[in-house]
Protein backbone atom coordinates (compact mmCIF):
# COMPACT_ATOMS: atom_id res chain seq x y z
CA UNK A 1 -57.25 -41.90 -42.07
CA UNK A 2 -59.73 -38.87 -43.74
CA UNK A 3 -58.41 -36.79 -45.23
CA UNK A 4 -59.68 -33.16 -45.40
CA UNK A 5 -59.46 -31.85 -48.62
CA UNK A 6 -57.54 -29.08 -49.73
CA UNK A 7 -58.71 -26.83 -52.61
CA UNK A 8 -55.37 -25.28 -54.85
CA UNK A 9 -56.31 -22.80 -57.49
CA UNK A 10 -53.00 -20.93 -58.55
CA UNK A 11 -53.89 -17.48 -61.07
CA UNK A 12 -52.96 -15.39 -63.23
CA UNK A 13 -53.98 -11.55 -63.71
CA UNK A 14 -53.16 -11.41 -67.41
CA UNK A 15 -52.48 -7.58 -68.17
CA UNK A 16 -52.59 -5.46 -70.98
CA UNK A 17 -49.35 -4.28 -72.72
CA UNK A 18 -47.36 -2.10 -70.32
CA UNK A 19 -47.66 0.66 -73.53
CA UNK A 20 -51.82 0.84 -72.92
CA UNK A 21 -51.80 -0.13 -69.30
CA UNK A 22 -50.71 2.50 -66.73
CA UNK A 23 -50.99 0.30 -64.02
CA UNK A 24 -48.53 -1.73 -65.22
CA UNK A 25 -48.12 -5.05 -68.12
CA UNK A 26 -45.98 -6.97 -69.92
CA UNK A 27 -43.18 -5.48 -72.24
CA UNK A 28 -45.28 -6.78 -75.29
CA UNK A 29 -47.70 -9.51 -76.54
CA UNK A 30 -45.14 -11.86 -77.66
CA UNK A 31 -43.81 -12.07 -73.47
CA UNK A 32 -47.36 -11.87 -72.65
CA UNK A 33 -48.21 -15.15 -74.54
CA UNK A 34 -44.57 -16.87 -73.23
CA UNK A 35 -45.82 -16.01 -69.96
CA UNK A 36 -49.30 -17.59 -70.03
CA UNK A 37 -47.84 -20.51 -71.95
CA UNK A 38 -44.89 -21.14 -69.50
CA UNK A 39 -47.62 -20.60 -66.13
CA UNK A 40 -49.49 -23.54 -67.89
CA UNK A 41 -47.01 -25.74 -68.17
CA UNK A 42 -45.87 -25.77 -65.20
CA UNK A 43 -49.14 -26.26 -63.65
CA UNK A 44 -49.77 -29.11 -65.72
CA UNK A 45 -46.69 -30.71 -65.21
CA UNK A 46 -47.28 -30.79 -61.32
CA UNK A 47 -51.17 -32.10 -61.96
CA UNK A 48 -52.79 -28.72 -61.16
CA UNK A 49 -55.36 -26.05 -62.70
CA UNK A 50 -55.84 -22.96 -62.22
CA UNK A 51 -58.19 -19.38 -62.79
CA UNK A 52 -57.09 -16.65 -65.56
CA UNK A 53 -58.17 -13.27 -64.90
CA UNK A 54 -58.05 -11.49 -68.16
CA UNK A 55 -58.71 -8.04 -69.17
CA UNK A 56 -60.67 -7.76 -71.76
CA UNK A 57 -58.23 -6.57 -74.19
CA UNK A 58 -56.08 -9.36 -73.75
CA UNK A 59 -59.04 -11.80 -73.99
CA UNK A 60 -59.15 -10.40 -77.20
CA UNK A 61 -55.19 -10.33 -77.80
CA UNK A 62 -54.77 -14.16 -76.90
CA UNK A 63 -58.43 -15.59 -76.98
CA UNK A 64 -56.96 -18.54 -79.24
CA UNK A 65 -54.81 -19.65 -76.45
CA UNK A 66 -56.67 -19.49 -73.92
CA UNK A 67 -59.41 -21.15 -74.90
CA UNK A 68 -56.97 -23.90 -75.71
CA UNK A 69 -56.20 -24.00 -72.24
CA UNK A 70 -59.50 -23.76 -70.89
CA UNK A 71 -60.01 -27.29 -72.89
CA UNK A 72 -57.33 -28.18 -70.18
CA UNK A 73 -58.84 -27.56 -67.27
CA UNK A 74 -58.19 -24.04 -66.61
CA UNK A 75 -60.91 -21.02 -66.17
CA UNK A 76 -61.36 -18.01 -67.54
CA UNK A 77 -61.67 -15.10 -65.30
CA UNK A 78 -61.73 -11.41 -66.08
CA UNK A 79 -59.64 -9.06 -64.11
CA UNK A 80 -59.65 -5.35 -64.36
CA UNK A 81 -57.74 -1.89 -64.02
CA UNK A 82 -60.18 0.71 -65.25
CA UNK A 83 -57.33 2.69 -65.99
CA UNK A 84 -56.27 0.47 -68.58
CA UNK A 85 -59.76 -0.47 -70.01
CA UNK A 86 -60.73 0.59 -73.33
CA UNK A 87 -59.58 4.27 -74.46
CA UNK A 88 -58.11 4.65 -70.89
CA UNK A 89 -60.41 7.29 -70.29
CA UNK A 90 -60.51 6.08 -66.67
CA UNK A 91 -58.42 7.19 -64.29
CA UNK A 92 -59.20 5.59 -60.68
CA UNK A 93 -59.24 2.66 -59.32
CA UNK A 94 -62.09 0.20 -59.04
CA UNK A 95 -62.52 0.84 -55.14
CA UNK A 96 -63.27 4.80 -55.87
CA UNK A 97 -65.97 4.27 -57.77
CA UNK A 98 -69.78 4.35 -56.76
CA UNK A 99 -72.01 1.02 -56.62
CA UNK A 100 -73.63 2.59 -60.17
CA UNK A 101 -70.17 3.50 -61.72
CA UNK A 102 -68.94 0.23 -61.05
CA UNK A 103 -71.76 -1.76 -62.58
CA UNK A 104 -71.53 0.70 -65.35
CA UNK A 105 -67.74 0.23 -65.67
CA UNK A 106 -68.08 -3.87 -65.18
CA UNK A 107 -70.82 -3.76 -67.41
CA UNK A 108 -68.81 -2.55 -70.67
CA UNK A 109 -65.74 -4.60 -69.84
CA UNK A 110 -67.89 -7.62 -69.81
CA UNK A 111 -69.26 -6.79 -73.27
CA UNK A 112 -65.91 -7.21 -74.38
CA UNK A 113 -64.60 -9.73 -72.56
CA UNK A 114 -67.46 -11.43 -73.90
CA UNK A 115 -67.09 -10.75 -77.83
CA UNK A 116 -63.68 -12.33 -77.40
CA UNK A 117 -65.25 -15.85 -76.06
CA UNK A 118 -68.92 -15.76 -76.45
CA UNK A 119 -69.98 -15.81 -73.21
CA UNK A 120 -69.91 -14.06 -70.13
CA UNK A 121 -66.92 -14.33 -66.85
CA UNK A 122 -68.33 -15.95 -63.96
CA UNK A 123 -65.19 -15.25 -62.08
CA UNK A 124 -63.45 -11.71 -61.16
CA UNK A 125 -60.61 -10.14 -59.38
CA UNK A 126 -60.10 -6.37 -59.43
CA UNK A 127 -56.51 -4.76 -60.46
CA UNK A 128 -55.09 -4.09 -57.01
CA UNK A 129 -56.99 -6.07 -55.36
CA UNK A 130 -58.89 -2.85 -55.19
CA UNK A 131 -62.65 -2.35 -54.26
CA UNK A 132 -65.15 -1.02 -51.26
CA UNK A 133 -68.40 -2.25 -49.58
CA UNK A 134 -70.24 -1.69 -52.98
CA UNK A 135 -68.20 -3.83 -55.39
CA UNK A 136 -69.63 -7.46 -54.35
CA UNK A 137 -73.06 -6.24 -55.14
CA UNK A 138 -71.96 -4.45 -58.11
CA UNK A 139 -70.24 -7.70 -59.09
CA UNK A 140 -73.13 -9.82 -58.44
CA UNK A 141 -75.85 -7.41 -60.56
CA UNK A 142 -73.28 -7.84 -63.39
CA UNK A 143 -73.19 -11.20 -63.16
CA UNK A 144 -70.25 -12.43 -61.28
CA UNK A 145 -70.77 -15.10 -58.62
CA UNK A 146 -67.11 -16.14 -57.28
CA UNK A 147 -63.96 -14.07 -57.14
CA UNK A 148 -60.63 -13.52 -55.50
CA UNK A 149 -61.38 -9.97 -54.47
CA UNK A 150 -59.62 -9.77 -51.17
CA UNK A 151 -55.94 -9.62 -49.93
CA UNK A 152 -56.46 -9.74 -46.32
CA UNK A 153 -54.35 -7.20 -44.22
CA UNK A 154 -53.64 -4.97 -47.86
CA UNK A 155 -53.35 -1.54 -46.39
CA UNK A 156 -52.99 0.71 -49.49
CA UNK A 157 -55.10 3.71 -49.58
CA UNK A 158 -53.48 4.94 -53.15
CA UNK A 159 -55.23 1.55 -54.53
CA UNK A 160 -58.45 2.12 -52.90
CA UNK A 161 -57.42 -1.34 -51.33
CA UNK A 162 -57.80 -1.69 -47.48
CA UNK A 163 -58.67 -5.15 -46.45
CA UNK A 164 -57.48 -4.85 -42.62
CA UNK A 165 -59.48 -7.05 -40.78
CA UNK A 166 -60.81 -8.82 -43.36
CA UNK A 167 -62.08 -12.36 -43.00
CA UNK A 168 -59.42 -14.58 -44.66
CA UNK A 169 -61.10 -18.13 -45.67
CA UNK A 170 -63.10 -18.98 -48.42
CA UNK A 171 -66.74 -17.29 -47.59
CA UNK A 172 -70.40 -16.29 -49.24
CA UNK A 173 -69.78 -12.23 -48.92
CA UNK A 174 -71.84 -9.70 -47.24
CA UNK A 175 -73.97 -7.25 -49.82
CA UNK A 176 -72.96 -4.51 -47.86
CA UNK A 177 -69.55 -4.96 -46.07
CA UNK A 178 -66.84 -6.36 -47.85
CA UNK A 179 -64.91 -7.57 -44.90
CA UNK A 180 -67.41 -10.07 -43.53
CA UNK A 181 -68.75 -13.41 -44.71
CA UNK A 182 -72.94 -13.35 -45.59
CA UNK A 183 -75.42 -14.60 -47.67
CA UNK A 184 -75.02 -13.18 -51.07
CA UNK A 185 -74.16 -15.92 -53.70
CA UNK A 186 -71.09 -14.47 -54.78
CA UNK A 187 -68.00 -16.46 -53.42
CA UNK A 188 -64.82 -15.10 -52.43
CA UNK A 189 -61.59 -17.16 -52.39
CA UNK A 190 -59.23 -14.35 -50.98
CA UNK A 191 -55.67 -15.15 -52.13
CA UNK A 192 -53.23 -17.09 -49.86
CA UNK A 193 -50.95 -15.04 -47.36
CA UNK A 194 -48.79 -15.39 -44.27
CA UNK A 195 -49.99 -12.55 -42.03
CA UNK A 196 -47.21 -12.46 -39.56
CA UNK A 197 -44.85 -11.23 -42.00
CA UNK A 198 -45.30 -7.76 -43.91
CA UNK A 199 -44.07 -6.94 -47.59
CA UNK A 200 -43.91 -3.31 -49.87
CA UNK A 201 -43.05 -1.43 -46.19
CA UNK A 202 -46.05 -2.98 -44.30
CA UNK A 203 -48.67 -1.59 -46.33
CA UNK A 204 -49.79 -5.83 -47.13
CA UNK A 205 -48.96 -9.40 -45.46
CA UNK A 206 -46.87 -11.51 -47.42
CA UNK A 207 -49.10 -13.04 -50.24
CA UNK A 208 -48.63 -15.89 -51.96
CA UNK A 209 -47.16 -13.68 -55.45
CA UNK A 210 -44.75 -15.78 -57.22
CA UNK A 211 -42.71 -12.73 -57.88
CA UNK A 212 -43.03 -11.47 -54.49
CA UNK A 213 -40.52 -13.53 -52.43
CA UNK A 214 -38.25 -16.79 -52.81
CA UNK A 215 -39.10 -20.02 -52.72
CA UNK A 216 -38.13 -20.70 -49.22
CA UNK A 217 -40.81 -17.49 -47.93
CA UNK A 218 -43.95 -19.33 -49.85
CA UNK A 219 -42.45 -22.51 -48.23
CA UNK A 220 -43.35 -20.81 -45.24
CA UNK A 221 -46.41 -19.16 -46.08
CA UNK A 222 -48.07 -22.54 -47.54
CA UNK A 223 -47.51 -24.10 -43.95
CA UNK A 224 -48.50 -21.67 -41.99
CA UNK A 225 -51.85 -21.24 -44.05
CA UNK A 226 -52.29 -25.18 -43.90
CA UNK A 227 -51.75 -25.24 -40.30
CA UNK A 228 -54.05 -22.60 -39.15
CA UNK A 229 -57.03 -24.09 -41.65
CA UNK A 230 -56.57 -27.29 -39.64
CA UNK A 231 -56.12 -25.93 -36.36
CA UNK A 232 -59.62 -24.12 -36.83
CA UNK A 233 -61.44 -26.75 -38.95
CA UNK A 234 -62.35 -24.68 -41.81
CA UNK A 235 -65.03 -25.86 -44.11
CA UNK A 236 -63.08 -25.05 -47.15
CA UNK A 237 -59.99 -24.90 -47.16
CA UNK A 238 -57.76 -23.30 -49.81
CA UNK A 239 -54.88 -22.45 -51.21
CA UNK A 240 -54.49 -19.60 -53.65
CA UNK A 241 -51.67 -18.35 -55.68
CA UNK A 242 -51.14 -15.43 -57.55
CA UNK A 243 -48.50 -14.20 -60.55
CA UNK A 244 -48.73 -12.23 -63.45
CA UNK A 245 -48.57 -12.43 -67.36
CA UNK A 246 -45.27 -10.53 -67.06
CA UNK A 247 -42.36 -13.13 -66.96
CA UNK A 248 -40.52 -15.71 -68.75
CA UNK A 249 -42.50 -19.13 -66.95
CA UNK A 250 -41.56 -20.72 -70.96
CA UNK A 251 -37.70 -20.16 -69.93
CA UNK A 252 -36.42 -23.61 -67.77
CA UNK A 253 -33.70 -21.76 -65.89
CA UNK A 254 -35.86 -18.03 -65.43
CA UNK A 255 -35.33 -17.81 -62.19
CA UNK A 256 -39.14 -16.99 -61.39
CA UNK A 257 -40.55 -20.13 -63.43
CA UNK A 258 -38.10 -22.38 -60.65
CA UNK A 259 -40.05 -20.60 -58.05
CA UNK A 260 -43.32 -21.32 -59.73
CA UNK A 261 -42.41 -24.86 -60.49
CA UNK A 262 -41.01 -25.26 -56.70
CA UNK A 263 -44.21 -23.50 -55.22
CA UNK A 264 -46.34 -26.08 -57.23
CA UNK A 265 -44.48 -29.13 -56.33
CA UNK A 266 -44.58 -28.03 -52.55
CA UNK A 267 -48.30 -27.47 -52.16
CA UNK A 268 -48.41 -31.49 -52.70
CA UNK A 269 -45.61 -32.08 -50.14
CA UNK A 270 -46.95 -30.21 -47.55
CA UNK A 271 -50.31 -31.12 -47.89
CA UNK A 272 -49.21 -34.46 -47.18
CA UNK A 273 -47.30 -33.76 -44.16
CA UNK A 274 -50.96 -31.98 -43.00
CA UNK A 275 -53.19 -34.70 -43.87
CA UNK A 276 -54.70 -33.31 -46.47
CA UNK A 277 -55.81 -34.50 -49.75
CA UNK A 278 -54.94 -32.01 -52.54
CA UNK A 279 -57.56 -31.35 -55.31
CA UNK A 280 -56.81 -29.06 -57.77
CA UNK A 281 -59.62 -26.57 -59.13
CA UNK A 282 -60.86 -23.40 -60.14
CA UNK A 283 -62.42 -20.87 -58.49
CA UNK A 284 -65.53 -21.71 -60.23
CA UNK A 285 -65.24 -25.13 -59.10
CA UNK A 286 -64.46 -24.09 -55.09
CA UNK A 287 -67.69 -22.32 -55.43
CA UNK A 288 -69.76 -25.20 -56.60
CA UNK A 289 -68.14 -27.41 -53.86
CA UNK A 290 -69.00 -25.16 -51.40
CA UNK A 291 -72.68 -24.84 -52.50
CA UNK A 292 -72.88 -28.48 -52.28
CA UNK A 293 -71.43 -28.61 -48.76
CA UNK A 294 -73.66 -26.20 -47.63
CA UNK A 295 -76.25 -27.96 -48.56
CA UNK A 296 -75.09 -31.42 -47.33
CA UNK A 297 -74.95 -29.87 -43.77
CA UNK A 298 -78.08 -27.85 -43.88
CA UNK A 299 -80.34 -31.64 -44.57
């Protein structure tokens, strides 16, 4: 039997301190590092990698750790909340901002990011999942080329996040529209979600959020997601997870870490059940793998 291979890449946004991050962090740095810790270890345990999207601060905060853990396996991403960047002079979010003010604003959070790990992300996602047809090409002139920009079916104006209608597989984005695939080489690996059932009053689909629902909902959401990708013969077919550096994942019986673990060890299960052959990897990874396809079927 082939197998079709399924790409897992779980995440992380790791957040400034709640105390310098309006949008929302941890309590403090010390639960911040338990967090990223625990989210590793977990991972590990069930044979799987995954992406990091830091803000900059943090890169600085915890850049020990995580290059540590990018000698594991794992990638380091940046994420952002310009409300939370620097002096928190900003006060929107990412998706109000003009194609200029965006490379602008991308521009000195990279600088920083960078200083922490001498060199520059390659991967992004945006706090909120927040952006608008400018942001992949303000991404791209900065320097990005893969992300997980999109939640497909997010309907929330006060983030300057609507993705309704948005195409939901792994894709080469359009310059100029962000819900379209195209032939920019920035790739987007939107993050996993079961769009037939609706979370925070309808305003999103039910994402694959570690915190957002119990084991038994992701259950559901991994086999729907696995059975539409086969049903349709997608090229690349993934499955993307998403959690924060809030939470106790070092803590055995924290009630999120069981969903984590139980999340992780189902992605193997089901894939199994589908015929598919799980290969764990990073965003940065998918994107090479894709490039290579491409090019396999264009000889």
């Amino acid at each position: 039997m082939i197998r079709n291979n399924l790409y897992v890449c779980f995440t992380m946004d790791c957040e400034r301190i709640k105390a310098f991050s309006p949008p929302g962090g941890p309590e403090n740095w010390e639960l911040s590092e338990r967090a990223i810790r625990g989210f590793s270890e977990v991972l590990l345990a069930h044979d799987l990698v995954g992406t990091f999207f830091i803000v900059p601060e943090t890169a600085h905060r915890h850049r020990e750790l995580f290059l540590e853990l990018e000698q594991k396996g794992f990638e380091l991403g940046m994420h952002l909340h310009p409300q939370s960047f620097g002096g928190l002079q900003h006060k929107e979010y990412l998706g109000a901002y003009s194609f200029e003010e965006q490379v602008d604003l991308l521009s000195q959070a990279v600088e920083v990011w960078a200083e922490a790990f001498g060199k520059r992300p390659g991967s992004f996602r945006p706090g909120n999942f927040s952006a608008n047809d400018a942001t992949f090409r303000a991404l791209y002139e900065v320097g990005f080329r893969q992300g997980s920009v999109s939640a497909p079916e997010r309907v929330m104006p006060k983030y300057r996040a609507v993705w309704a209608g948005a195409y939901p597989y792994a894709h080469h984005v359009h310059p100029h529209f962000r819900l379209i695939p195209g032939d920019l080489d920035f790739y987007e690996i939107p993050v996993t979600e079961d769009w037939n059932r609706r979370a925070w009053g309808g305003k999103c689909a039910l994402e694959l959020r570690v915190e957002m629902a119990e084991i038994e909902d992701h259950r559901q959401t991994i086999d729907t997601r696995m059975a539409d990708m086969v049903e349709k013969h997608i090229q690349i077919e993934t499955i993307v997870a998403i959690t924060h550096n809030f939470f106790e994942y070092s803590t055995p019986d924290d009630s999120r870490r069981k969903t984590l673990e139980g999340t992780a060890a189902y992605v193997w299960e089901a894939a199994e059940r589908f015929g598919l052959e799980v290969c764990p990897a990073t965003l940065e990874q998918v994107h090479k793998i894709a490039d290579s396809v491409k090019q396999e079927t264009e000889k």
